[in-house]
N, C-alpha and C. Protein backbone atom coordinates (compact mmCIF):
# COMPACT_ATOMS: atom_id res chain seq x y z
N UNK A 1 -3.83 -21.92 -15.11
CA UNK A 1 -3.34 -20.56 -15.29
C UNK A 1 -2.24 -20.56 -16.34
N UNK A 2 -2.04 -19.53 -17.48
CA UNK A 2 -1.18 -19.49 -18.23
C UNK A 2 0.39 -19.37 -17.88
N UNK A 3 1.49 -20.27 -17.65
CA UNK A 3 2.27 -19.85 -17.45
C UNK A 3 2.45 -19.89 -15.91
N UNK A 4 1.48 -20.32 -14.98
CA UNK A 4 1.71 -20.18 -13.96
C UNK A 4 1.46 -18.99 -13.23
N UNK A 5 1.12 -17.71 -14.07
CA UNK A 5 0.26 -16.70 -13.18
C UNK A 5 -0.79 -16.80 -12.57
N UNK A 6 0.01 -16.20 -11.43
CA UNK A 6 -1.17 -15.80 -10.38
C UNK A 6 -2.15 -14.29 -10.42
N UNK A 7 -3.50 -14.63 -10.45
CA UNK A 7 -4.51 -13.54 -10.59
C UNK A 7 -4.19 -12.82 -9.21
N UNK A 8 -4.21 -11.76 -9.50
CA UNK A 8 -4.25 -10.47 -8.69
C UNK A 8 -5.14 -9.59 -8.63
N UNK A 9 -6.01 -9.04 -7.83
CA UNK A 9 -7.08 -8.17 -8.15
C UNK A 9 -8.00 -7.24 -7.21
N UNK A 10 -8.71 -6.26 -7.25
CA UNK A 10 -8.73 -6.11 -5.57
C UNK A 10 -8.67 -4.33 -5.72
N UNK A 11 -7.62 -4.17 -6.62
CA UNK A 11 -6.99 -2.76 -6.00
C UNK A 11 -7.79 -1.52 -6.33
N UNK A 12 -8.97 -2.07 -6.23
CA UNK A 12 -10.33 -0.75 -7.00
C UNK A 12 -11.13 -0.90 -5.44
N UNK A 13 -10.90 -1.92 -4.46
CA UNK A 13 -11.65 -2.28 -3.81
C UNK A 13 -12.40 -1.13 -2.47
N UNK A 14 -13.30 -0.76 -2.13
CA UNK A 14 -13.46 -0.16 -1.35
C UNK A 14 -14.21 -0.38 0.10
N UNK A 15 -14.57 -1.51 0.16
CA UNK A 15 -14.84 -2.01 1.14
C UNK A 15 -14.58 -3.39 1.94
N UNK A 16 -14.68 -3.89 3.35
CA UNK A 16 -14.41 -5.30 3.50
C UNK A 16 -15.15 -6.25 2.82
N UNK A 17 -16.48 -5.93 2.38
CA UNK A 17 -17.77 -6.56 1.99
C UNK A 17 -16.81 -6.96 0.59
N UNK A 18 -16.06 -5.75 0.06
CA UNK A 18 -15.94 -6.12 -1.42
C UNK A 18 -15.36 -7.19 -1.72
N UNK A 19 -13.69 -6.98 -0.47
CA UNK A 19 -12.67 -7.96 -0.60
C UNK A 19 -13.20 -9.46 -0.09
N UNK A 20 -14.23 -9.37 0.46
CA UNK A 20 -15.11 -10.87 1.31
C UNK A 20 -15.14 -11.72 0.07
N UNK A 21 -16.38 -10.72 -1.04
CA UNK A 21 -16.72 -11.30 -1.67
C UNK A 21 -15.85 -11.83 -2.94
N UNK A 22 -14.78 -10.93 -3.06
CA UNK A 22 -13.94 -11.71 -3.68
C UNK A 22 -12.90 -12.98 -3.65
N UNK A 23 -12.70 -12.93 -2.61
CA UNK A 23 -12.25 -14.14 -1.81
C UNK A 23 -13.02 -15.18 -1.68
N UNK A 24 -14.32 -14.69 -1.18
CA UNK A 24 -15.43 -16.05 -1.19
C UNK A 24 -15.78 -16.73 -2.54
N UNK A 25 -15.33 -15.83 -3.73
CA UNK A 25 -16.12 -16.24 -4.98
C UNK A 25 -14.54 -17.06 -5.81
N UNK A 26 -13.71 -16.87 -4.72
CA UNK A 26 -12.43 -17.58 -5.36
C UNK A 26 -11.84 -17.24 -6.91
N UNK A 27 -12.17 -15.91 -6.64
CA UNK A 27 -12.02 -15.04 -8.05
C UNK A 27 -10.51 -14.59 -8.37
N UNK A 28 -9.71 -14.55 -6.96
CA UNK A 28 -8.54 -14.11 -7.31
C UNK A 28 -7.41 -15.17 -6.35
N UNK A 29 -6.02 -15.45 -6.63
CA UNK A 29 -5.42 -15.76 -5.77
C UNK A 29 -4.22 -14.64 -5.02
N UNK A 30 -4.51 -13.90 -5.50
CA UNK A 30 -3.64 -12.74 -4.61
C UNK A 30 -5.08 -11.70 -4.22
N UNK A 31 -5.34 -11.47 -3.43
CA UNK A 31 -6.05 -10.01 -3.21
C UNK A 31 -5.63 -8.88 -3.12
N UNK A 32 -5.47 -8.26 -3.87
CA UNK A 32 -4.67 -6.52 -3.68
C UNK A 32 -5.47 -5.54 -3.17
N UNK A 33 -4.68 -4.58 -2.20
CA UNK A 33 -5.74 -3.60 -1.78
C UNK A 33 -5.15 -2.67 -2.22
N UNK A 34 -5.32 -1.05 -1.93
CA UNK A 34 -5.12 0.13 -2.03
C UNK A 34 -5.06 1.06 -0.72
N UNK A 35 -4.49 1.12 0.37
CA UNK A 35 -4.90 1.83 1.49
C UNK A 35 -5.27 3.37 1.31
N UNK A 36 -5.12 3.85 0.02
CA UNK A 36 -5.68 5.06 -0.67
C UNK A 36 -6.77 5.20 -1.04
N UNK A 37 -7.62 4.21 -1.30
CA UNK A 37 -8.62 3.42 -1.48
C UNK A 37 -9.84 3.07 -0.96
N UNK A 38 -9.35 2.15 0.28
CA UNK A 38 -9.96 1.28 0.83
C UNK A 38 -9.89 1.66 2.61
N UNK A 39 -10.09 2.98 3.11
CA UNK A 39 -10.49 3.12 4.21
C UNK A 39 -8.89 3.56 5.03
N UNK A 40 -7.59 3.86 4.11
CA UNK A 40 -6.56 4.10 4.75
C UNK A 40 -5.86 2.76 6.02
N UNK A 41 -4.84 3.15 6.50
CA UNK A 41 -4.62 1.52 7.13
C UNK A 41 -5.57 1.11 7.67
N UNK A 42 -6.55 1.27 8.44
CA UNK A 42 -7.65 0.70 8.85
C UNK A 42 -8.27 -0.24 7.82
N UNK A 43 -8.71 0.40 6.94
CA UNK A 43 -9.19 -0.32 5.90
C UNK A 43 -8.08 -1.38 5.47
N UNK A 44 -7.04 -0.97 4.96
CA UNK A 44 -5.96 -2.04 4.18
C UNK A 44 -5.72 -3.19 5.18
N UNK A 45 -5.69 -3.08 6.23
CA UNK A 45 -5.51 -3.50 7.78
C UNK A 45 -6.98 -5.04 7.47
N UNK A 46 -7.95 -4.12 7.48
CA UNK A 46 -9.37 -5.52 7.33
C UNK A 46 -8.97 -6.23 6.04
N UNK A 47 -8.50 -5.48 4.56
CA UNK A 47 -8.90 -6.39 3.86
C UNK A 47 -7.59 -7.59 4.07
N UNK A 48 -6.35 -6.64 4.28
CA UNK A 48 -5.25 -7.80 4.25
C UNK A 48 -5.78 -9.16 5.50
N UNK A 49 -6.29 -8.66 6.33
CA UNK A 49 -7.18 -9.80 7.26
C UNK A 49 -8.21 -10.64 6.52
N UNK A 50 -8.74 -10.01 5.88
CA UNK A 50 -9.94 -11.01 4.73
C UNK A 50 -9.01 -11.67 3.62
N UNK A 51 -7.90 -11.43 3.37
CA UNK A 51 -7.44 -12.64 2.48
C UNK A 51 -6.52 -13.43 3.41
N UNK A 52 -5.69 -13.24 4.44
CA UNK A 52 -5.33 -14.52 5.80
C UNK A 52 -6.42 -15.19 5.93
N UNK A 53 -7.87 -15.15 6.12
CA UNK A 53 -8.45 -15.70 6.80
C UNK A 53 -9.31 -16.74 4.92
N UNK A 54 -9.04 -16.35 3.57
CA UNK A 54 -9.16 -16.89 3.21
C UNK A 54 -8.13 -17.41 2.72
N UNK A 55 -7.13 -17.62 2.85
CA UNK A 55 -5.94 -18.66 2.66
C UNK A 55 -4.97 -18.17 1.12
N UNK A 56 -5.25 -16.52 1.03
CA UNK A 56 -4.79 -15.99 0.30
C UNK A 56 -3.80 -14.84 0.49
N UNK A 57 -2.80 -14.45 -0.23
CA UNK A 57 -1.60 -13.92 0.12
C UNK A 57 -2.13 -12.34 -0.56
N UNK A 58 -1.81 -11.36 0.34
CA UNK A 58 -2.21 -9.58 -0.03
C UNK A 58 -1.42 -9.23 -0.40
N UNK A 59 -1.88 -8.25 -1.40
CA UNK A 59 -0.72 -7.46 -2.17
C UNK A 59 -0.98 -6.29 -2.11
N UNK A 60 -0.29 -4.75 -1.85
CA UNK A 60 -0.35 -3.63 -1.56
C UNK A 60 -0.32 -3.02 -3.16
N UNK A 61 -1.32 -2.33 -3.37
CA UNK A 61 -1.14 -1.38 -5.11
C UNK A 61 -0.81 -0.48 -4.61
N UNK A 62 0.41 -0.42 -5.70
CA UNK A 62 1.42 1.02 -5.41
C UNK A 62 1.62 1.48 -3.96
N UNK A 63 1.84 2.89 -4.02
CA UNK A 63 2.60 3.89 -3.27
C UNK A 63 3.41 2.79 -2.07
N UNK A 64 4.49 2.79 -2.38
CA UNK A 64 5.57 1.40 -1.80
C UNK A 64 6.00 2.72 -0.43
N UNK A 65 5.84 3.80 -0.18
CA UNK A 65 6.28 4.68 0.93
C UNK A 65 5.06 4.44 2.23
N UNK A 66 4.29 3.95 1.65
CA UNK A 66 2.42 4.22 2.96
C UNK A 66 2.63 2.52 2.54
N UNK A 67 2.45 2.01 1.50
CA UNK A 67 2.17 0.26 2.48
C UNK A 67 3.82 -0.38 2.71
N UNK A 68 4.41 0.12 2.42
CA UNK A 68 6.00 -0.92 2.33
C UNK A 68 5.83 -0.94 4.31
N UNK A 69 5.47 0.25 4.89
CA UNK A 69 5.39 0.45 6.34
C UNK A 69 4.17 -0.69 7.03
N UNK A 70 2.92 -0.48 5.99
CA UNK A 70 1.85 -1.46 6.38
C UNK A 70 2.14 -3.10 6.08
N UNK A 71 2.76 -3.20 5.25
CA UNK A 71 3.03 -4.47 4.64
C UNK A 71 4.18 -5.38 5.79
N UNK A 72 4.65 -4.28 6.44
CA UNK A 72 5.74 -5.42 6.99
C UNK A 72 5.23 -5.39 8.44
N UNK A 73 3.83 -4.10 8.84
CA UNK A 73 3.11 -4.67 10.31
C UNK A 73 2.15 -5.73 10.35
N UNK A 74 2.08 -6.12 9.12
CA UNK A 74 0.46 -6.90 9.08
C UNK A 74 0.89 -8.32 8.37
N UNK A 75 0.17 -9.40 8.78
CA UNK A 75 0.35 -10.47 8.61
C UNK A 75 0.39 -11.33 7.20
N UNK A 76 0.58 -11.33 6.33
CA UNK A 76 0.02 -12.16 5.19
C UNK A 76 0.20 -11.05 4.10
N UNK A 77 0.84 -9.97 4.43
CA UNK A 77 1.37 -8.87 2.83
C UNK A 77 2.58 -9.45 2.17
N UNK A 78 2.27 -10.12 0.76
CA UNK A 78 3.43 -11.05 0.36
C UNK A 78 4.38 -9.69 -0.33
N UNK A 79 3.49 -8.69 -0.61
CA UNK A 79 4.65 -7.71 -1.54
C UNK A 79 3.34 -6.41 -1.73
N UNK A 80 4.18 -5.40 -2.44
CA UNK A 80 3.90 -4.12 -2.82
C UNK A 80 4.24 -4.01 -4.45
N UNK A 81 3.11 -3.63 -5.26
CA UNK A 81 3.20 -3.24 -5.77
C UNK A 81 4.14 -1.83 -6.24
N UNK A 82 5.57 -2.52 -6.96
CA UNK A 82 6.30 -1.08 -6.98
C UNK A 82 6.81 -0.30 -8.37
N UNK A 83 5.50 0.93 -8.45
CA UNK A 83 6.18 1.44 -10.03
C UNK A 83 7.12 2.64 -9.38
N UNK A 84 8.05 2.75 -10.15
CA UNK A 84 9.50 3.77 -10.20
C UNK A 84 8.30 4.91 -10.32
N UNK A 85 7.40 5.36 -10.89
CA UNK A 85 7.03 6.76 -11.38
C UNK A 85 6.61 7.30 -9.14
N UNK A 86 5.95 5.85 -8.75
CA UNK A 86 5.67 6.36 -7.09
C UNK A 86 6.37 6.66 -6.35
N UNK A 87 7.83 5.97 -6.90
CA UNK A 87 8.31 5.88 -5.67
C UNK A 87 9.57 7.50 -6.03
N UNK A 88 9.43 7.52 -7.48
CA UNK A 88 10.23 8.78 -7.77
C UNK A 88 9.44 10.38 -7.52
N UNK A 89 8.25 10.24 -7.15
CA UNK A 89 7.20 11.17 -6.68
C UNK A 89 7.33 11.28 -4.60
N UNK A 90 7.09 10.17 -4.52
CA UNK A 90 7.13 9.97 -2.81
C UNK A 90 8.39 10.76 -1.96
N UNK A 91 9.95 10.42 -3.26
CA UNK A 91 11.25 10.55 -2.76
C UNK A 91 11.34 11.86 -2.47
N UNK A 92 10.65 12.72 -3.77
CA UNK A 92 10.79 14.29 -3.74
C UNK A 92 10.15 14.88 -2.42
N UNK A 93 9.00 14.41 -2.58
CA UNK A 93 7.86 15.11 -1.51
C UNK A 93 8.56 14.59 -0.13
N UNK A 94 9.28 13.31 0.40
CA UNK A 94 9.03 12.73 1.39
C UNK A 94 10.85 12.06 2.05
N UNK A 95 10.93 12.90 3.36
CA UNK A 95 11.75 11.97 3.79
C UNK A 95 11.35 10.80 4.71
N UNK A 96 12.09 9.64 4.90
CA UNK A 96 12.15 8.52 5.58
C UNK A 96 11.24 7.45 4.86
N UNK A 97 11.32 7.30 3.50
CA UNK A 97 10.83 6.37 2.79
C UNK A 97 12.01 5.09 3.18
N UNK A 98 10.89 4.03 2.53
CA UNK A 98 11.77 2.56 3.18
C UNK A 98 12.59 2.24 2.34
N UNK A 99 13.89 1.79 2.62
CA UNK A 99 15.10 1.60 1.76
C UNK A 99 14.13 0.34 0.78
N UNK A 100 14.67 0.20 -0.26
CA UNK A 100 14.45 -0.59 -1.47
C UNK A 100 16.21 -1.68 -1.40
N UNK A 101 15.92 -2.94 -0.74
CA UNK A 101 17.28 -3.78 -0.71
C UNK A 101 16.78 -4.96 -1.05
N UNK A 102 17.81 -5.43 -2.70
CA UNK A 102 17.15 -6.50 -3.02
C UNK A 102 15.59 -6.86 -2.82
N UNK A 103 15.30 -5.84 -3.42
CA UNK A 103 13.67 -6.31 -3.81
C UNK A 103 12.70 -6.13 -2.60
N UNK A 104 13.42 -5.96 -1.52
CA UNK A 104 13.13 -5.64 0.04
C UNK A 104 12.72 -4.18 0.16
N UNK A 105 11.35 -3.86 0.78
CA UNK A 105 11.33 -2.59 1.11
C UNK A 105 11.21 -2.62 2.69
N UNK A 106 12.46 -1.83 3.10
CA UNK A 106 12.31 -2.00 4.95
C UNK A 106 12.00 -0.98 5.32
N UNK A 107 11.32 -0.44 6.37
CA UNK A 107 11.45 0.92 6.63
C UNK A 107 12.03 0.74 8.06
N UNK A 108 12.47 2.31 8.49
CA UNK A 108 12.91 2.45 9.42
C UNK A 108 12.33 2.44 10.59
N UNK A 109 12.83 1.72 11.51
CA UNK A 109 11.85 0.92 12.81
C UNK A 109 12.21 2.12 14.18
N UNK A 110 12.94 2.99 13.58
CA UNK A 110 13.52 4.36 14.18
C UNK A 110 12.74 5.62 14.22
N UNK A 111 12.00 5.94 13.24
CA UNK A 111 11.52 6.66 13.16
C UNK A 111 9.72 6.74 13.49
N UNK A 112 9.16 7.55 13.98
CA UNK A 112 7.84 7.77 14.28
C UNK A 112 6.46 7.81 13.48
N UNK A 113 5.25 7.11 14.04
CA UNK A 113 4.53 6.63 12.76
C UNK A 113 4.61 5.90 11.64
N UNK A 114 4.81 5.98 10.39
CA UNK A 114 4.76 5.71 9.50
C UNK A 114 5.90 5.85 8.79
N UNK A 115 6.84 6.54 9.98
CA UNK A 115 7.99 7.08 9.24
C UNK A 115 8.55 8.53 8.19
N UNK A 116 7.23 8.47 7.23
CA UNK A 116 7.48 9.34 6.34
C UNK A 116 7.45 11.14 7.01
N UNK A 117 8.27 11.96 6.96
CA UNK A 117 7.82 13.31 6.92
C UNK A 117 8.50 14.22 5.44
N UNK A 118 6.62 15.21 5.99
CA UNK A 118 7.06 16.11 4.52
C UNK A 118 7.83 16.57 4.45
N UNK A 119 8.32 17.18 2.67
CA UNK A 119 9.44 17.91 2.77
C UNK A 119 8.88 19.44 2.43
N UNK A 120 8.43 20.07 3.10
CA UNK A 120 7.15 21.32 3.01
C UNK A 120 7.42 21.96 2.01
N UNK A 121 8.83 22.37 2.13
CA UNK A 121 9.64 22.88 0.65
C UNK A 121 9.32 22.87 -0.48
N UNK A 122 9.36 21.71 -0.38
CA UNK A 122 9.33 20.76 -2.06
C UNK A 122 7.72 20.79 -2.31
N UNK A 123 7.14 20.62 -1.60
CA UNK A 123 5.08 20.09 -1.47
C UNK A 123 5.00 21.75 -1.89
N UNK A 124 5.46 22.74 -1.27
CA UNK A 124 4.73 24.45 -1.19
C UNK A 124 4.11 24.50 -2.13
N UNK A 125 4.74 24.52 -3.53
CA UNK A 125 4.26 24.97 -5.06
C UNK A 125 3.34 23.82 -5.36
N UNK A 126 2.60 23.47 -4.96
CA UNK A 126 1.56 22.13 -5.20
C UNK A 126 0.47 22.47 -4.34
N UNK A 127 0.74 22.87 -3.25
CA UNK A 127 -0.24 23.33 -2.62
C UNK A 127 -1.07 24.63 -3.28
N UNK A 128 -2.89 23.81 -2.76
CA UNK A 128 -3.81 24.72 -3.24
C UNK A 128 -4.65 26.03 -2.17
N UNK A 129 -4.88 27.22 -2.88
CA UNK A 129 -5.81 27.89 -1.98
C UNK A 129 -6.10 27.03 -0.68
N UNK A 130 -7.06 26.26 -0.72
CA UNK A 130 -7.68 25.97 0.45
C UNK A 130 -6.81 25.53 1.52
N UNK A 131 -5.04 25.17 1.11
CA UNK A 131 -4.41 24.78 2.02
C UNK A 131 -3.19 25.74 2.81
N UNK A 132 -3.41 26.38 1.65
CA UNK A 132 -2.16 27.76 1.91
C UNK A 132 -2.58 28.19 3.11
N UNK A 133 -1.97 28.51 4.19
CA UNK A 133 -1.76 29.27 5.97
C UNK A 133 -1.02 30.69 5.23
N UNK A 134 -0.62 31.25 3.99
CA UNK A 134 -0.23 32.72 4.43
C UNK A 134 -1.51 33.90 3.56
């Protein structure tokens, strides 16, 4: 590997079959999923299980507010993918995102679910016809 990078790859993935076969074909050494993606935690949940069970370390693509929460219940999530444009989108829309400490995303072990609630306010003017209640 150039430099010592590690291949990463995965985050298009949409099924367990997909992430199997990538793992089996020893195509990547990180497997990345997408829980936006790939069946929501359920899904992110199997594939991060299909790279433990192939001796490979998972990586969460993007939105660091929905896996930073999955990443620290599930076994073998070495990190999250984190771009500033997600997490400066998530902050507006969303309270109880996971503090960002030293490179650490924790979330709060206080709060319910997933943690995150909307900020309806802020979401209103984004919302479409089909979702509008007035």
């Amino acid at each position: 590997m150039p430099g010592g990078m590690r291949v990463a790859a995965g985050e298009y993935g949409y099924t367990p079959r997909y992430f199997a076969d990538m793992a089996g074909a020893d195509a990547v050494d990180v497997l990345q999923a997408d829980s936006t993606r790939c069946g929501g935690p359920t899904g992110f949940a199997l594939a991060a299980s299909v790279a433990l069970t192939a001796g490979v370390p998972c990586s969460a693509h993007t939105a660091p507010a929905l896996h930073g929460v999955l990443g620290a219940a599930l076994e073998g999530v070495a990190n999250v993918e984190y771009f500033h444009d997600h997490a400066r989108i998530e902050e507006l829309f969303f309270d109880g995102l996971p503090a960002l400490s030293d490179g650490v995303l924790v979330p709060d072990p206080d709060r319910p679910g997933n943690g995150l609630e909307l900020k309806e306010k802020q979401a209103e003017p984004y919302l479409t016809e089909q979702w509008r209640t007035d």
